[in-house]
Structure formats: structure tokens, C-alpha cells
C-alpha atoms as a PDB file:
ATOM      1  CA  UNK A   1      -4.410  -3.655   5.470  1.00  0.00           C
ATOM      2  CA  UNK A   2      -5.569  -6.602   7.512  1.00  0.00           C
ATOM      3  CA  UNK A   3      -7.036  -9.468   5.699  1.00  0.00           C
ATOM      4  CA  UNK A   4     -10.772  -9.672   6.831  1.00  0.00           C
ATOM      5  CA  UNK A   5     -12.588 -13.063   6.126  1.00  0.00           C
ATOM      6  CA  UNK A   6     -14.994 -15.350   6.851  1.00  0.00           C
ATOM      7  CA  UNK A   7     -13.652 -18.481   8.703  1.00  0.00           C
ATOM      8  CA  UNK A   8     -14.902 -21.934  10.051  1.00  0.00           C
ATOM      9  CA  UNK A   9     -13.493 -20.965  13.356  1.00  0.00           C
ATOM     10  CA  UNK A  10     -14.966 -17.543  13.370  1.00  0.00           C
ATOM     11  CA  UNK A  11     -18.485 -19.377  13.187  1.00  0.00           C
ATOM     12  CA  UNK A  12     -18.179 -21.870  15.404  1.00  0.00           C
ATOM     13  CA  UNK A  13     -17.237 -19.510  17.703  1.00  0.00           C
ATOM     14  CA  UNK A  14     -20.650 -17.558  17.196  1.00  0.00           C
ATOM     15  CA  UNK A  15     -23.822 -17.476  19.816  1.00  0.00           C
ATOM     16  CA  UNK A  16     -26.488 -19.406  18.656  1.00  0.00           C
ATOM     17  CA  UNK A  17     -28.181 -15.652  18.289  1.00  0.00           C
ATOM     18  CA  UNK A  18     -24.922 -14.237  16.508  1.00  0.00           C
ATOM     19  CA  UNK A  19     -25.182 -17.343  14.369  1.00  0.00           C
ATOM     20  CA  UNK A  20     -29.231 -16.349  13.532  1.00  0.00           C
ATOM     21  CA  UNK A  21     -28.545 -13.224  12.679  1.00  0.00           C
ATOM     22  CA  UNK A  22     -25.696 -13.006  10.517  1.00  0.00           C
ATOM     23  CA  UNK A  23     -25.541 -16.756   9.210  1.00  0.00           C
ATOM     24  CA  UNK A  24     -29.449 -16.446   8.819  1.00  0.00           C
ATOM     25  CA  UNK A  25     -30.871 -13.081   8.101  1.00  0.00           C
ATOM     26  CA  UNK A  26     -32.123 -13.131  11.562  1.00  0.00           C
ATOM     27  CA  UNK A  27     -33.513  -9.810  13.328  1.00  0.00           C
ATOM     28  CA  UNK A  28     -32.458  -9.746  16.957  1.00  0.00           C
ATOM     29  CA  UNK A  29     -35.770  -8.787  19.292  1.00  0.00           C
ATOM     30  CA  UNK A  30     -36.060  -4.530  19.226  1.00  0.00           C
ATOM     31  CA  UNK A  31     -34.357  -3.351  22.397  1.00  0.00           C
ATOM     32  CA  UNK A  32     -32.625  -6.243  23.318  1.00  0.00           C
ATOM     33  CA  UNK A  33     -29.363  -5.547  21.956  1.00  0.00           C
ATOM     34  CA  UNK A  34     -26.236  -5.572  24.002  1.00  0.00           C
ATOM     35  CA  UNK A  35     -25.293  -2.161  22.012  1.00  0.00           C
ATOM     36  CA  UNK A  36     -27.980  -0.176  22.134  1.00  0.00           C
ATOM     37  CA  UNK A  37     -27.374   1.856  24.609  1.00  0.00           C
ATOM     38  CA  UNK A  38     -23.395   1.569  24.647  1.00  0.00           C
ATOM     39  CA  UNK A  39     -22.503   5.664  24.401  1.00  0.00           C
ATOM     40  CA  UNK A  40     -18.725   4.562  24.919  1.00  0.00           C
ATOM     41  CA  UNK A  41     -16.255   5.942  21.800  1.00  0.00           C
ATOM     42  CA  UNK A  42     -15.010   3.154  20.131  1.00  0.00           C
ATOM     43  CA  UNK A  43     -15.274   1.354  17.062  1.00  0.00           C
ATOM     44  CA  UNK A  44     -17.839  -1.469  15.627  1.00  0.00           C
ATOM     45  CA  UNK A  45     -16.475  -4.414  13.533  1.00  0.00           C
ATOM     46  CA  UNK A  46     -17.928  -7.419  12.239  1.00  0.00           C
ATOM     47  CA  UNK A  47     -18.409 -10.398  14.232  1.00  0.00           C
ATOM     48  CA  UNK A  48     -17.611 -12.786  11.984  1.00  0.00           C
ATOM     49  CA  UNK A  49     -14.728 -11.117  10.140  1.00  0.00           C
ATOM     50  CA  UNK A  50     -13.684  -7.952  12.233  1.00  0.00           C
ATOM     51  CA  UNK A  51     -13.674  -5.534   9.699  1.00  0.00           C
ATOM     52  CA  UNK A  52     -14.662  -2.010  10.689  1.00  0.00           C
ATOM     53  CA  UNK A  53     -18.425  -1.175  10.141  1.00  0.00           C
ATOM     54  CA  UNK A  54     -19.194   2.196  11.782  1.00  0.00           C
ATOM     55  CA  UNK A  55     -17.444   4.334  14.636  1.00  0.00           C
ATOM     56  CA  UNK A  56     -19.516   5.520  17.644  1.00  0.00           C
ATOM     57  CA  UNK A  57     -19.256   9.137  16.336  1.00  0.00           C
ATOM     58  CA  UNK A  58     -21.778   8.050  14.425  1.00  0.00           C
ATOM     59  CA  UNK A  59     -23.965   6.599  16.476  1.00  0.00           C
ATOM     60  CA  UNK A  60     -27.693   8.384  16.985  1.00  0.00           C
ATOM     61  CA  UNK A  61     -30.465   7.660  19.290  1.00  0.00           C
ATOM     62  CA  UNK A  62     -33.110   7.168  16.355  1.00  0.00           C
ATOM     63  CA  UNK A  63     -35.698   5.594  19.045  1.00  0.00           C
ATOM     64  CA  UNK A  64     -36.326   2.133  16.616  1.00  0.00           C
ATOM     65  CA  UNK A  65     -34.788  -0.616  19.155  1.00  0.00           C
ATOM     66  CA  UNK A  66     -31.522  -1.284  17.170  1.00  0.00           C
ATOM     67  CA  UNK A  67     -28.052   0.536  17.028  1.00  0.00           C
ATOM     68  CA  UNK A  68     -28.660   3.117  14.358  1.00  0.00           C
ATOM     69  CA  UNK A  69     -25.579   5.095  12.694  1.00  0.00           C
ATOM     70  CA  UNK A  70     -25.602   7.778  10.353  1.00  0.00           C
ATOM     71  CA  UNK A  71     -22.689   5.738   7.648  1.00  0.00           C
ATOM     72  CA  UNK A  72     -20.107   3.162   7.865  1.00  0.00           C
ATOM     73  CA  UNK A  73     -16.542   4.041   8.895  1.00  0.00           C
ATOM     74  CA  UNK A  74     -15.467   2.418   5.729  1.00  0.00           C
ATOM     75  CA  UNK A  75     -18.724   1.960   3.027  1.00  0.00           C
ATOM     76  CA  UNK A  76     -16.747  -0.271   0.977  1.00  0.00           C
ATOM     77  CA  UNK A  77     -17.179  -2.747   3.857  1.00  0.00           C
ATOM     78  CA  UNK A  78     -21.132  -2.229   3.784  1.00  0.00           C
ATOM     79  CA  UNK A  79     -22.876  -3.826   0.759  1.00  0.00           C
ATOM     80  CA  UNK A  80     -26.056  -2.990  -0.078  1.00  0.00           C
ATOM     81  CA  UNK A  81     -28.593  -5.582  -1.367  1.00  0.00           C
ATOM     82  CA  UNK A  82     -32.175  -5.310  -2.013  1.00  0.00           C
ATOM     83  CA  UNK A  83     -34.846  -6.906   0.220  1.00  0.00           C
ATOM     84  CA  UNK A  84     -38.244  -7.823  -0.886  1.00  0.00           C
ATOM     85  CA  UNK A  85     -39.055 -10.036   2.286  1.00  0.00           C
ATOM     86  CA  UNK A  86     -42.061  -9.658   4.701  1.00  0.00           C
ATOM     87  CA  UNK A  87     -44.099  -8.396   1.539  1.00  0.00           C
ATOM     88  CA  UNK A  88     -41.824  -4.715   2.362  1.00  0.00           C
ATOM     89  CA  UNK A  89     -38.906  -3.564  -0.344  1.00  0.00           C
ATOM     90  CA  UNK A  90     -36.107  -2.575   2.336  1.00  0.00           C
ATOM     91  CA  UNK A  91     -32.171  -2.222   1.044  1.00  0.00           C
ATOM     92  CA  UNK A  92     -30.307  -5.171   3.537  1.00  0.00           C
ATOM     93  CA  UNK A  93     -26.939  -4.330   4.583  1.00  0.00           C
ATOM     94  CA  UNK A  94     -24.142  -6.910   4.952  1.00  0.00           C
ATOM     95  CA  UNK A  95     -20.306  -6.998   5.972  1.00  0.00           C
ATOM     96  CA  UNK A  96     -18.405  -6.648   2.202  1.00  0.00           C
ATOM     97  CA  UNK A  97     -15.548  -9.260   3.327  1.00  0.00           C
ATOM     98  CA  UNK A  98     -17.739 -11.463   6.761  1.00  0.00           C
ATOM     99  CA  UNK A  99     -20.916 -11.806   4.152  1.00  0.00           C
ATOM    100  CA  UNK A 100     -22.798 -11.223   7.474  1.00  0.00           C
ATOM    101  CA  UNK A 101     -26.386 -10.046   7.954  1.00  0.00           C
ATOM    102  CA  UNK A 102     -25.914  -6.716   9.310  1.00  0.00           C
ATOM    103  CA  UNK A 103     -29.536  -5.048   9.528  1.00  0.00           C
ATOM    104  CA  UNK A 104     -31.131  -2.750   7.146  1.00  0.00           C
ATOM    105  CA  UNK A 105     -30.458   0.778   5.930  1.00  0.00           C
ATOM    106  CA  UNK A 106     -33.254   3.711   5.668  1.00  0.00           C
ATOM    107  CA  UNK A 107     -33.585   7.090   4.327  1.00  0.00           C
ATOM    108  CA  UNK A 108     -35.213   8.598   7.696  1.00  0.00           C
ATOM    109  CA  UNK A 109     -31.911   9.154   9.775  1.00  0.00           C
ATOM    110  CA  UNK A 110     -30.734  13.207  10.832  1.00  0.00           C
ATOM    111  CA  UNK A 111     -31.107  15.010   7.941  1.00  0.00           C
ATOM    112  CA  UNK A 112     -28.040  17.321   8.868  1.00  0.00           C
ATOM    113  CA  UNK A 113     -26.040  14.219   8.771  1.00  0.00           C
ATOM    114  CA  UNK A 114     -26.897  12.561   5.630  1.00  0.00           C
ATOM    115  CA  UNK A 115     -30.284  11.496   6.287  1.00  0.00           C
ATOM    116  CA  UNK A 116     -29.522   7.617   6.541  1.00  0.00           C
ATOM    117  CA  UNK A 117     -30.131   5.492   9.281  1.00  0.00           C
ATOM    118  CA  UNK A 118     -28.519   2.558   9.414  1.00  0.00           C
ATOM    119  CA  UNK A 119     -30.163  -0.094  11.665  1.00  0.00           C
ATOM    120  CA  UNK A 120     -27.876  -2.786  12.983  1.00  0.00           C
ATOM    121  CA  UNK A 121     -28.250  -5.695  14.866  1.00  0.00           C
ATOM    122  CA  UNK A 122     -25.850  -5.977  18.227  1.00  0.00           C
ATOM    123  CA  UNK A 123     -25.747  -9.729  17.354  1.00  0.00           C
ATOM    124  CA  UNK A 124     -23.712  -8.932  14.171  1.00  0.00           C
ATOM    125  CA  UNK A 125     -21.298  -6.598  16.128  1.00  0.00           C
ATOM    126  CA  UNK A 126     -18.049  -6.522  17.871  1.00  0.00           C
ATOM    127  CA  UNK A 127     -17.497  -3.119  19.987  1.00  0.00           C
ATOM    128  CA  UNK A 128     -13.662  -2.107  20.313  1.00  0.00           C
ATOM    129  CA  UNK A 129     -13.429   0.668  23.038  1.00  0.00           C
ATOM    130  CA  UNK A 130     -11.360   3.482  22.093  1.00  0.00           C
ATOM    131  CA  UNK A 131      -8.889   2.707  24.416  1.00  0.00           C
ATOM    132  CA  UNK A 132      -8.125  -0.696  22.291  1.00  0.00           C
ATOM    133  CA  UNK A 133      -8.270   0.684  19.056  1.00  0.00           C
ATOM    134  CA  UNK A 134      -4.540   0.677  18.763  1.00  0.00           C
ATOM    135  CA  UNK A 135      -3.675  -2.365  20.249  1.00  0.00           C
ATOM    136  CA  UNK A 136      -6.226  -4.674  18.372  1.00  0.00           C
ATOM    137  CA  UNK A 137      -4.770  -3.306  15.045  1.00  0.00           C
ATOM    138  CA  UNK A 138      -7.256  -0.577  14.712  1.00  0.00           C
ATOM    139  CA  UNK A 139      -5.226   2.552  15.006  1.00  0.00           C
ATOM    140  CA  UNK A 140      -6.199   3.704  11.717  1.00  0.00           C
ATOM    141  CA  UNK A 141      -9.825   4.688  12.932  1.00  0.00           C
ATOM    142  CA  UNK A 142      -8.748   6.542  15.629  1.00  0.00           C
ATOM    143  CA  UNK A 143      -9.443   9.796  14.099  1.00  0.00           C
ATOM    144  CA  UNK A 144     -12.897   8.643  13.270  1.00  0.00           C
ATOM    145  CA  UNK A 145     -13.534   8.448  17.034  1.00  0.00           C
ATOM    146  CA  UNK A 146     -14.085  10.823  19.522  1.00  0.00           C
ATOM    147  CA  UNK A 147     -12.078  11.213  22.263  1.00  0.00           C
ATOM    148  CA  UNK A 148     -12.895  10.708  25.536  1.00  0.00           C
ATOM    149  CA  UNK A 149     -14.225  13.463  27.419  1.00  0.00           C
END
């Protein structure tokens, strides 16, 4: 198993928006996310600390601005904390190993599929198209990704 981290270089590496978002808590503007409308098969991993975070078989169109997926590809890399900001009680998710600000998680998502909806900023992302799964050391997920068509 790779080692996934945080690291100085990882960070300084970061957008200043990357940086606000999963350094800060930020919330990236709805919509405006490089990912939102990616519909290519692939894999998401942390910015910060590339560990896998959800697989674009998982991906739904939930209509709320932000990449929404239905669970992580691995859940022990998606803690759960609670969030009583903005005067709202929402459950905050963050990369287990990165420590970054992911986005939140909600009970509204397809109901045949869990129910959840996870809403995730593009900021805190990495997208690994299918076709690099193997080569970037992420082999292991292929079977959590569709094909392509």
C-alpha cells in the first residue's frame, strides 16, 4: 500500500484556491468546479496526499453545483467530522491520511444507491483517467471503474 501523507511540498505546490479549500475549510463558488461536469471513468484522489477518495462510477448529477458521489472508493480514507458552522449542523468530510477539507456529506443522494450524497469540492481533487490508473500506481481501483465504452 502506498504511503499517503501530507507534505510541505505537496502544499506549496497547491493553487491559492486548492490551498482555501483544503488548508482552510474553504467552499469553492457552486458550479465553478473544474470536475463537475467531468463524465470521464477514472478515479478521484486527494490533492494534497493522493489517496483515493471516490471512483467516477459513483459519480451522480445531484444538480447542487459540486461533484456529488454516492461513497468513497475506500471510506477509511473519508473521515467524518461534525460541523456546526454557518449556524447549520452539517457532517464535514476530510481526506483520513491529506487532513484536507473535502466538502460535506448529506443524506439526500439516490436512494437506490445508498441515499448519501457526498458533495466535494474540485479544488480538493485530483482526477486520474482510467487510462492512468495503472501507471500512476492505481491499478488496484480498476475494478471500481467503469470501462470505457
Amino acid at each position: 500500500m502506498k504511503n499517503y501523507a501530507k507534505s510541505a511540498d505537496a502544499i506549496a505546490r497547491l493553487t491559492p484556491e486548492q490551498y482555501r479549500v483544503t488548508q482552510q475549510s474553504g467552499t469553492e463558488h457552486p458550479g465553478t468546479g473544474e470536475y463537475l461536469d467531468n463524465h470521464e471513468p477514472g478515479l478521484y484522489v486527494d490533492i494534497v496526499s493522493g489517496e483515493p477518495l471516490f471512483a467516477s462510477t459513483d459519480k451522480f448529477e445531484s444538480g447542487c453545483g459540486w461533484p456529488s458521489f454516492t461513497k468513497p472508493v475506500e471510506p477509511a480514507n473519508v473521515a467524518e467530522l461534525r460541523d456546526a458552522t454557518f449556524g447549520m449542523i452539517r457532517t464535514e468530510v476530510r481526506s483520513a491520511h491529506g487532513d484536507s477539507h473535502l466538502g460535506h456529506v448529506f443524506e439526500d443522494g439516490p436512494a437506490d444507491r445508498g441515499g448519501l450524497r457526498y458533495c466535494i469540492n474540485s479544488a480538493s481533487l485530483r482526477f486520474i483517467h482510467r487510462d492512468d490508473m495503472e501507471a500512476e500506481g492505481y491499478g488496484a481501483y480498476l475494478d471500481q471503474v467503469e470501462a470505457p465504452r
